[in-house]
PDB file of N, CA and C in Angstrom:
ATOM      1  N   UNK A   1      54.705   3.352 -21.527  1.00  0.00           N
ATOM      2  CA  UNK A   1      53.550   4.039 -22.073  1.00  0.00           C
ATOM      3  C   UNK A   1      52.292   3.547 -21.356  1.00  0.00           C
ATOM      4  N   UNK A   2      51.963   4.572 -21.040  1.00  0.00           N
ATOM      5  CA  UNK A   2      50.117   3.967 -20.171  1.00  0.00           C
ATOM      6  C   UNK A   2      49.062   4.279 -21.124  1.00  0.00           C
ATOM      7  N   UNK A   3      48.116   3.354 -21.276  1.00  0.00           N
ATOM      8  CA  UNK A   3      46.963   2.794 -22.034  1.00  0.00           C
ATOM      9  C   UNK A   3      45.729   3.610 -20.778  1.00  0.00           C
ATOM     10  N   UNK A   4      44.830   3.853 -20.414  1.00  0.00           N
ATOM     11  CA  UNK A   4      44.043   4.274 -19.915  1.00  0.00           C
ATOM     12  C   UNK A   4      42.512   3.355 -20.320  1.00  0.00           C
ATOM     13  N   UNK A   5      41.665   2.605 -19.573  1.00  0.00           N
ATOM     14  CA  UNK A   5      41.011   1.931 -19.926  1.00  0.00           C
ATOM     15  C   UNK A   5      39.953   2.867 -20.842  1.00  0.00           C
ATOM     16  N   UNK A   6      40.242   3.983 -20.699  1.00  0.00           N
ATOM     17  CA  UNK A   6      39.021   4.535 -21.710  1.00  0.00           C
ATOM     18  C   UNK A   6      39.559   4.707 -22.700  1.00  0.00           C
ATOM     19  N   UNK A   7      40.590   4.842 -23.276  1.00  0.00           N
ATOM     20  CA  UNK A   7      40.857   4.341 -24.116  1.00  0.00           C
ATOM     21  C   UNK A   7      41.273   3.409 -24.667  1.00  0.00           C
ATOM     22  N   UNK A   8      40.986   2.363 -24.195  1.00  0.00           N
ATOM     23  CA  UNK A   8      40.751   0.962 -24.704  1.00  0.00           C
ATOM     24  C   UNK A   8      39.529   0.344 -25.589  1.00  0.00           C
ATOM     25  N   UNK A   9      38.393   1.625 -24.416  1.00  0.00           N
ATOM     26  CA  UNK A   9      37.319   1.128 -24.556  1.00  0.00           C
ATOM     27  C   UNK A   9      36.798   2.174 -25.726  1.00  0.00           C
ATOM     28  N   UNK A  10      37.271   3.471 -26.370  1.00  0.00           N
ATOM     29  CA  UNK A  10      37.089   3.683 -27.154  1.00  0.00           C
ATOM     30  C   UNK A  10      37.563   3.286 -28.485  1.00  0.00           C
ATOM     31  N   UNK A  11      38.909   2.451 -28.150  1.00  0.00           N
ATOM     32  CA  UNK A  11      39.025   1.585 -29.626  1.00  0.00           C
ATOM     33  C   UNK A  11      38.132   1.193 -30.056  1.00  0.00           C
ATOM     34  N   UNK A  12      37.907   0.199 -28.873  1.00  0.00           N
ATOM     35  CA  UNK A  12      37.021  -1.155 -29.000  1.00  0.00           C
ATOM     36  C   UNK A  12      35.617  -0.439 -29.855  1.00  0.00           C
ATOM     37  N   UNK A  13      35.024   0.463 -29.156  1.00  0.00           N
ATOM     38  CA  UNK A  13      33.926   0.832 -29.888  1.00  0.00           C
ATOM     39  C   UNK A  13      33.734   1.300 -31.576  1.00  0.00           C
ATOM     40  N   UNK A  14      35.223   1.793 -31.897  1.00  0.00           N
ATOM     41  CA  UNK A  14      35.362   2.753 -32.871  1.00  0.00           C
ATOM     42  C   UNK A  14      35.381   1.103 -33.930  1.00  0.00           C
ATOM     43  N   UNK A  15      36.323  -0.032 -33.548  1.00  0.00           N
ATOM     44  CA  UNK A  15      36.603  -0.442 -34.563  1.00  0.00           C
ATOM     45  C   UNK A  15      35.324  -2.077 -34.585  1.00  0.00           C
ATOM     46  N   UNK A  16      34.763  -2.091 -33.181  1.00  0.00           N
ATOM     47  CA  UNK A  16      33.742  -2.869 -33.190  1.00  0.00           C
ATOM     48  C   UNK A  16      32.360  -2.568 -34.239  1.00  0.00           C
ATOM     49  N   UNK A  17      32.069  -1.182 -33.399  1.00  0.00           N
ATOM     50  CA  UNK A  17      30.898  -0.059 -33.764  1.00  0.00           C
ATOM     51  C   UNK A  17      31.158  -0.196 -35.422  1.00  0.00           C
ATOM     52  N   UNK A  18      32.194   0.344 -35.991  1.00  0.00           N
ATOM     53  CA  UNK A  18      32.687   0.708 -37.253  1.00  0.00           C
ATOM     54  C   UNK A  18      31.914  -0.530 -38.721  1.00  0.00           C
ATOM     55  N   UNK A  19      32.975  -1.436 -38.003  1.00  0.00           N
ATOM     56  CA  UNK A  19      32.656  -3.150 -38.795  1.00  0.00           C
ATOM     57  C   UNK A  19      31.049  -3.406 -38.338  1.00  0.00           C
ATOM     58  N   UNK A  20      30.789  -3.359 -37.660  1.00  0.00           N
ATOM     59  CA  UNK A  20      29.072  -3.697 -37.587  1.00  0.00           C
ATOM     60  C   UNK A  20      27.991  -3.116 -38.470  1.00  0.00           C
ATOM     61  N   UNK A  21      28.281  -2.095 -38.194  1.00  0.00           N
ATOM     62  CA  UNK A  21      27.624  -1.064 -39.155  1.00  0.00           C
ATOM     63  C   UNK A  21      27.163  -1.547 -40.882  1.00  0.00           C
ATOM     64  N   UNK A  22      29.039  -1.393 -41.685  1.00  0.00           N
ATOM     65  CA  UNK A  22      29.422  -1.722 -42.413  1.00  0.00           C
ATOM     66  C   UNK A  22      28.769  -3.133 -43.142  1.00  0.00           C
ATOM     67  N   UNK A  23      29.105  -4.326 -41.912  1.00  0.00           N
ATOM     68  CA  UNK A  23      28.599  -5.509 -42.417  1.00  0.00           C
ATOM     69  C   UNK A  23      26.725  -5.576 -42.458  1.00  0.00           C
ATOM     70  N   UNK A  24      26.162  -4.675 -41.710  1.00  0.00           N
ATOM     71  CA  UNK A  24      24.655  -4.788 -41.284  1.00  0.00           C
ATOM     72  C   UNK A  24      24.072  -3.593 -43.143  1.00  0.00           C
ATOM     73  N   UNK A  25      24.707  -3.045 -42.887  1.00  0.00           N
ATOM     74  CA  UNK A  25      24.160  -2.254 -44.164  1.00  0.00           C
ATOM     75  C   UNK A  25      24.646  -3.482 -45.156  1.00  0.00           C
ATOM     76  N   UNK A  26      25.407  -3.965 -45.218  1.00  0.00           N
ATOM     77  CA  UNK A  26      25.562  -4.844 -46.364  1.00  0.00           C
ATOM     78  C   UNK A  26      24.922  -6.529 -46.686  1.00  0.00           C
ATOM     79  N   UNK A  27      24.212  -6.576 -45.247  1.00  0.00           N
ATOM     80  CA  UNK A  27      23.226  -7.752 -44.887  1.00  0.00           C
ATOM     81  C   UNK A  27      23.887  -8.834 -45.160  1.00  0.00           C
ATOM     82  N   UNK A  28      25.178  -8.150 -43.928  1.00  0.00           N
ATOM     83  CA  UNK A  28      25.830  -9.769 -43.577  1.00  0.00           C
ATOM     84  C   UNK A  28      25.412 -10.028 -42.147  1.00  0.00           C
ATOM     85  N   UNK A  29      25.432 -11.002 -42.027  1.00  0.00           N
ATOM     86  CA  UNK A  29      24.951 -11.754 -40.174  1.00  0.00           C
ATOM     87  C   UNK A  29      25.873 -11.386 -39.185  1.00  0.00           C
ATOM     88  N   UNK A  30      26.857 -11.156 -39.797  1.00  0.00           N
ATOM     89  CA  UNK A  30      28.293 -11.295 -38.825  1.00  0.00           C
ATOM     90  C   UNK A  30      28.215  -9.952 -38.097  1.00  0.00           C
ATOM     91  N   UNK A  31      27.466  -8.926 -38.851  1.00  0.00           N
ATOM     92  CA  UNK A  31      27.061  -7.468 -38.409  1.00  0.00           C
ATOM     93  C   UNK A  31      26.636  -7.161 -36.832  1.00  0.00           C
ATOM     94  N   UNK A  32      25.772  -8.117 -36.953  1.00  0.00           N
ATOM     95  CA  UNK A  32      25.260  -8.303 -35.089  1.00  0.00           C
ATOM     96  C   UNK A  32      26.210  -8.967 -34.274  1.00  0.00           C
ATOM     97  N   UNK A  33      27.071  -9.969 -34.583  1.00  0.00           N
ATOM     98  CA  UNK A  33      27.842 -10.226 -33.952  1.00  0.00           C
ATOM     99  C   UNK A  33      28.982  -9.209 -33.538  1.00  0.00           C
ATOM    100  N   UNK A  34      29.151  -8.468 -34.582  1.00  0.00           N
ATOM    101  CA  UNK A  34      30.653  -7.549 -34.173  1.00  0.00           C
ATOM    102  C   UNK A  34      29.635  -6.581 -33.550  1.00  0.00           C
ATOM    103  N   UNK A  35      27.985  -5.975 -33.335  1.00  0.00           N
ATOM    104  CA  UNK A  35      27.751  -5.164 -32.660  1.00  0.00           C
ATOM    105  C   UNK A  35      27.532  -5.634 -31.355  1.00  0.00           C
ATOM    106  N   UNK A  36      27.603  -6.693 -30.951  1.00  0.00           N
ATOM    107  CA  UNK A  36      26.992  -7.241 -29.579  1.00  0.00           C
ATOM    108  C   UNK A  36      28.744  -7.510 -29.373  1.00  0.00           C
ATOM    109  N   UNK A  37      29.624  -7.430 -29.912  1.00  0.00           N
ATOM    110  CA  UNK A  37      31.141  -7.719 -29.115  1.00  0.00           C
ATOM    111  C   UNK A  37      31.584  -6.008 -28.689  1.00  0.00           C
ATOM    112  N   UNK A  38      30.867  -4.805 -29.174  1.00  0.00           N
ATOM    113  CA  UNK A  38      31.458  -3.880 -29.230  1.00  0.00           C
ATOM    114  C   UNK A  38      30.574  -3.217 -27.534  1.00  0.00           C
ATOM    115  N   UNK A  39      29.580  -3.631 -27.202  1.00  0.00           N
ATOM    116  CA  UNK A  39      28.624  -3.617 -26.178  1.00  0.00           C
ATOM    117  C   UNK A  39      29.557  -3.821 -25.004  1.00  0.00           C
ATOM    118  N   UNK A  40      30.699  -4.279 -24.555  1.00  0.00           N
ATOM    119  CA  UNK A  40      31.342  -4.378 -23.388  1.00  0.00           C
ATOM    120  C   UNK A  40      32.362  -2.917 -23.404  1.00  0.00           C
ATOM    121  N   UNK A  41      32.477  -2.639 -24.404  1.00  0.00           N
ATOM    122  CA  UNK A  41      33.305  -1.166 -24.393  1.00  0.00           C
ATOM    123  C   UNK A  41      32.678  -0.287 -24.102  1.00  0.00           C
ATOM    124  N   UNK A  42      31.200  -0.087 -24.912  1.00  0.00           N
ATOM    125  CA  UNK A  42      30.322   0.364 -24.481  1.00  0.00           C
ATOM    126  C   UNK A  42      29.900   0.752 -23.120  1.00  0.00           C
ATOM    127  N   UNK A  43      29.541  -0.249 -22.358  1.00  0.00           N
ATOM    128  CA  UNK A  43      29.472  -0.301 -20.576  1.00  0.00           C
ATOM    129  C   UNK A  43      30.777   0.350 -20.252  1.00  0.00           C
ATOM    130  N   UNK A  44      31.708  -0.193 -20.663  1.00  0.00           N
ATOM    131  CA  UNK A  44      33.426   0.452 -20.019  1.00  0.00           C
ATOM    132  C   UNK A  44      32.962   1.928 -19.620  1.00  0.00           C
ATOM    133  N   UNK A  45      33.172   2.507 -21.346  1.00  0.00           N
ATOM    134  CA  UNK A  45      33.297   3.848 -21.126  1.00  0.00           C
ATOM    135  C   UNK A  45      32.114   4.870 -20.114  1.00  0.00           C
ATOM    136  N   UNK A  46      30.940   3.999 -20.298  1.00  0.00           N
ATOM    137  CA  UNK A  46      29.568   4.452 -19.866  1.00  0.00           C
ATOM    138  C   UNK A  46      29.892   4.933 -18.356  1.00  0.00           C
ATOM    139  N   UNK A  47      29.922   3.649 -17.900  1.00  0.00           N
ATOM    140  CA  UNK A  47      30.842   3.302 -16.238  1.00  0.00           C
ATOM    141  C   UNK A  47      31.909   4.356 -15.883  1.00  0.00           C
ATOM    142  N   UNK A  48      32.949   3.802 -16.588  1.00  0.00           N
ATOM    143  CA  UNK A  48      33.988   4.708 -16.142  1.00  0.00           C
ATOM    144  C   UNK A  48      33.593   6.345 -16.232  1.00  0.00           C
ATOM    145  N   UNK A  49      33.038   7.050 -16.795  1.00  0.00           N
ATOM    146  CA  UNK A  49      32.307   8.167 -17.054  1.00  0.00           C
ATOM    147  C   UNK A  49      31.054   8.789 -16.718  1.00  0.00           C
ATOM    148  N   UNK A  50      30.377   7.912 -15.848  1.00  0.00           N
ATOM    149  CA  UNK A  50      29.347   8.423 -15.227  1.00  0.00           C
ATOM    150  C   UNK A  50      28.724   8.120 -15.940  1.00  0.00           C
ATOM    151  N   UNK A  51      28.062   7.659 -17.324  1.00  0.00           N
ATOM    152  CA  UNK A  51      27.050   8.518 -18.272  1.00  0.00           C
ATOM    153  C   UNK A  51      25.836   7.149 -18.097  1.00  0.00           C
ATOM    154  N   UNK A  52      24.848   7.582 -17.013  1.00  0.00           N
ATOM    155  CA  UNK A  52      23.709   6.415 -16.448  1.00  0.00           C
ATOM    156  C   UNK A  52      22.772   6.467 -17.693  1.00  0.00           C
ATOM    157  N   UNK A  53      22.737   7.452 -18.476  1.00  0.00           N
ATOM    158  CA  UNK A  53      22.018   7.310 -19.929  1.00  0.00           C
ATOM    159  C   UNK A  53      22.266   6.409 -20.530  1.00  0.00           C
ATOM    160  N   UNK A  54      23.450   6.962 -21.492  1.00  0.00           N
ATOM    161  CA  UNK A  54      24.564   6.023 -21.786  1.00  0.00           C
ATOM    162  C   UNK A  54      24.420   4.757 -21.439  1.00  0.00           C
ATOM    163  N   UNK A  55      24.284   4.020 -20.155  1.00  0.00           N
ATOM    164  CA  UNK A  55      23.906   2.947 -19.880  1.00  0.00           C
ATOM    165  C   UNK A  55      22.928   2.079 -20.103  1.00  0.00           C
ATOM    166  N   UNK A  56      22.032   3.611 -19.916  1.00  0.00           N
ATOM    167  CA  UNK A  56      20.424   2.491 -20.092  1.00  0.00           C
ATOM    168  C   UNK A  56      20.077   1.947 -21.391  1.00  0.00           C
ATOM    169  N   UNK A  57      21.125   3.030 -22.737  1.00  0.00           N
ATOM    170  CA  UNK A  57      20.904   2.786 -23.913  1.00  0.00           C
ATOM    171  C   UNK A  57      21.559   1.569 -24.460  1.00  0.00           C
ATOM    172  N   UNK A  58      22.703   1.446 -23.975  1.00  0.00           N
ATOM    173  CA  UNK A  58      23.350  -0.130 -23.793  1.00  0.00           C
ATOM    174  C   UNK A  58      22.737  -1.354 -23.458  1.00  0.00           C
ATOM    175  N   UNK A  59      21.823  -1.567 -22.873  1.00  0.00           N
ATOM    176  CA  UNK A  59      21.109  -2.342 -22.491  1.00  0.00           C
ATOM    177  C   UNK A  59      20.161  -2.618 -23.368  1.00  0.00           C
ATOM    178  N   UNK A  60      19.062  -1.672 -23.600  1.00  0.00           N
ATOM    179  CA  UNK A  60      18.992  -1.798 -25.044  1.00  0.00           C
ATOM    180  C   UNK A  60      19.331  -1.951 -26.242  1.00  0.00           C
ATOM    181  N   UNK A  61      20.468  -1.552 -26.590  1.00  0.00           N
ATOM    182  CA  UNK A  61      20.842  -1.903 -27.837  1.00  0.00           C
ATOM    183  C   UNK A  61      21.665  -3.773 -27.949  1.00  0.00           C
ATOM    184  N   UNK A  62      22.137  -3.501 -26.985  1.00  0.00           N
ATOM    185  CA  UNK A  62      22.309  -5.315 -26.073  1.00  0.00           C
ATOM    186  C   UNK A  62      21.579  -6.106 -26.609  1.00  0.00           C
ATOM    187  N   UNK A  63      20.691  -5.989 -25.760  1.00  0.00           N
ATOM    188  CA  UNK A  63      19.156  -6.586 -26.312  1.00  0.00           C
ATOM    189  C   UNK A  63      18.721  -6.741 -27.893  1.00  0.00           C
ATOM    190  N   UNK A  64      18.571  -5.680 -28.708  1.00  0.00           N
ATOM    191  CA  UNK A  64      18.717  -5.672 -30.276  1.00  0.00           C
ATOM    192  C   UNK A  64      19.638  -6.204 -30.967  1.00  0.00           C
ATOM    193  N   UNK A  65      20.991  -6.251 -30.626  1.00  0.00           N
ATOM    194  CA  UNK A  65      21.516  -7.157 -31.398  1.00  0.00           C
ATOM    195  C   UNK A  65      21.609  -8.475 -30.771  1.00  0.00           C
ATOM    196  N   UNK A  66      21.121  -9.041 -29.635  1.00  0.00           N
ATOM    197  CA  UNK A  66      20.807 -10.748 -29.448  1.00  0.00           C
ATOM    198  C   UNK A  66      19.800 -10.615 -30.237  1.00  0.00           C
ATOM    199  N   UNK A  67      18.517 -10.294 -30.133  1.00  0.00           N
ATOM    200  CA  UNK A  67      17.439 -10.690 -31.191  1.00  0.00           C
ATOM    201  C   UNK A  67      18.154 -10.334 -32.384  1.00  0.00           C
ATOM    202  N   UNK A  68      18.925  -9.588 -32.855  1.00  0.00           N
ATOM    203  CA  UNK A  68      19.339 -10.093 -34.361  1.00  0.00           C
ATOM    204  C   UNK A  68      20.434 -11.239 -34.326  1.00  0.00           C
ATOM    205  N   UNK A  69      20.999 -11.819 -33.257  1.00  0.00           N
ATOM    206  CA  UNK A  69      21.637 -12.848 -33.639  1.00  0.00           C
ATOM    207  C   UNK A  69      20.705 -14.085 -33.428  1.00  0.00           C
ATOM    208  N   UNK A  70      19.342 -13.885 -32.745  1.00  0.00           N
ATOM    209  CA  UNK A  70      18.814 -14.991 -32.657  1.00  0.00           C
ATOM    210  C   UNK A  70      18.389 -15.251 -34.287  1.00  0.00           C
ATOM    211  N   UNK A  71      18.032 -13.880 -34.401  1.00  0.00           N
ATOM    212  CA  UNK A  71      17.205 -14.205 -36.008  1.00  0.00           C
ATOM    213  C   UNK A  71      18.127 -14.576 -37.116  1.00  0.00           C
ATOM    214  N   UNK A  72      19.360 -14.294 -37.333  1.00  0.00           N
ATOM    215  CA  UNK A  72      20.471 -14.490 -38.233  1.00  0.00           C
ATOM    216  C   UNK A  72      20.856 -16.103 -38.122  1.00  0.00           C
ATOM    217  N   UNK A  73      21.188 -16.207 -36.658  1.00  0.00           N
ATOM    218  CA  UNK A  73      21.575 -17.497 -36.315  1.00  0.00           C
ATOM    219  C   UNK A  73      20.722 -18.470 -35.687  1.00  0.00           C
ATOM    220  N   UNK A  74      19.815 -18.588 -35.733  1.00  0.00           N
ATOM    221  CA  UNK A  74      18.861 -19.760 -34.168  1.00  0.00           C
ATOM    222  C   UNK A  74      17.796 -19.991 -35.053  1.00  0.00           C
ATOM    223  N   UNK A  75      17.048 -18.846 -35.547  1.00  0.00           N
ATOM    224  CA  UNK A  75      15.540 -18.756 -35.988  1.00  0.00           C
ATOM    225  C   UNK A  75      15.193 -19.904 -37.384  1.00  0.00           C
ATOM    226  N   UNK A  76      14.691 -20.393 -37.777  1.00  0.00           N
ATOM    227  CA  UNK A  76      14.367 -21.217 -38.297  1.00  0.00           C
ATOM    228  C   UNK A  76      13.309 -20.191 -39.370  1.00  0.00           C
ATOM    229  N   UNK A  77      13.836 -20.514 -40.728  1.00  0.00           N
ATOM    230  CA  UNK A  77      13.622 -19.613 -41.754  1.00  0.00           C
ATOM    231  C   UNK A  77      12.359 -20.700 -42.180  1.00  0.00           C
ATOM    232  N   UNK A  78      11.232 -19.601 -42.227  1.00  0.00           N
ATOM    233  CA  UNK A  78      10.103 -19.633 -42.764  1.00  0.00           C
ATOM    234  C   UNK A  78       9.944 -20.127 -44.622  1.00  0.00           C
ATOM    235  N   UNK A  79       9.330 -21.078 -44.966  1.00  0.00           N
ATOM    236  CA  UNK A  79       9.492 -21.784 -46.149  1.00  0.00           C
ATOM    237  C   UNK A  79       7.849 -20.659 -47.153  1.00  0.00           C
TER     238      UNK A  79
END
């Protein structure tokens, strides 16, 4: 049976993307983490597919969930 990396990389998104969501509406921390792990599938499919949009929006959203893991995890909570 052959796997096709795009569809690998649409698991990855469906069940990364999915749980992030889920945990971020429910204002758990772990939310940014499963969205910044789902960001390499992201690029996959982008890449493998041409879609240079697609890309640029990755990068950005990249970016948004490190600043939410800085703020969840690093940032030093204001008294």
């Amino acid at each position: 049976m052959y796997v096709s990396l795009d569809t690998i990389a649409q698991v990855g998104i469906t069940f990364f993307g999915i749980t992030s969501v889920f945990l971020v509406a429910n204002k758990n921390r772990w939310g940014v983490v499963f969205g910044l792990l789902a960001q390499p599938f992201w690029f996959m499919t982008a890449y493998i597919n041409g879609q240079w949009g697609i890309m640029l929006l990755n990068i950005a959203y990249t970016s948004m969930w490190l600043l939410g893991i800085y703020n969840w995890f690093f940032k030093q909570k204001e008294e």
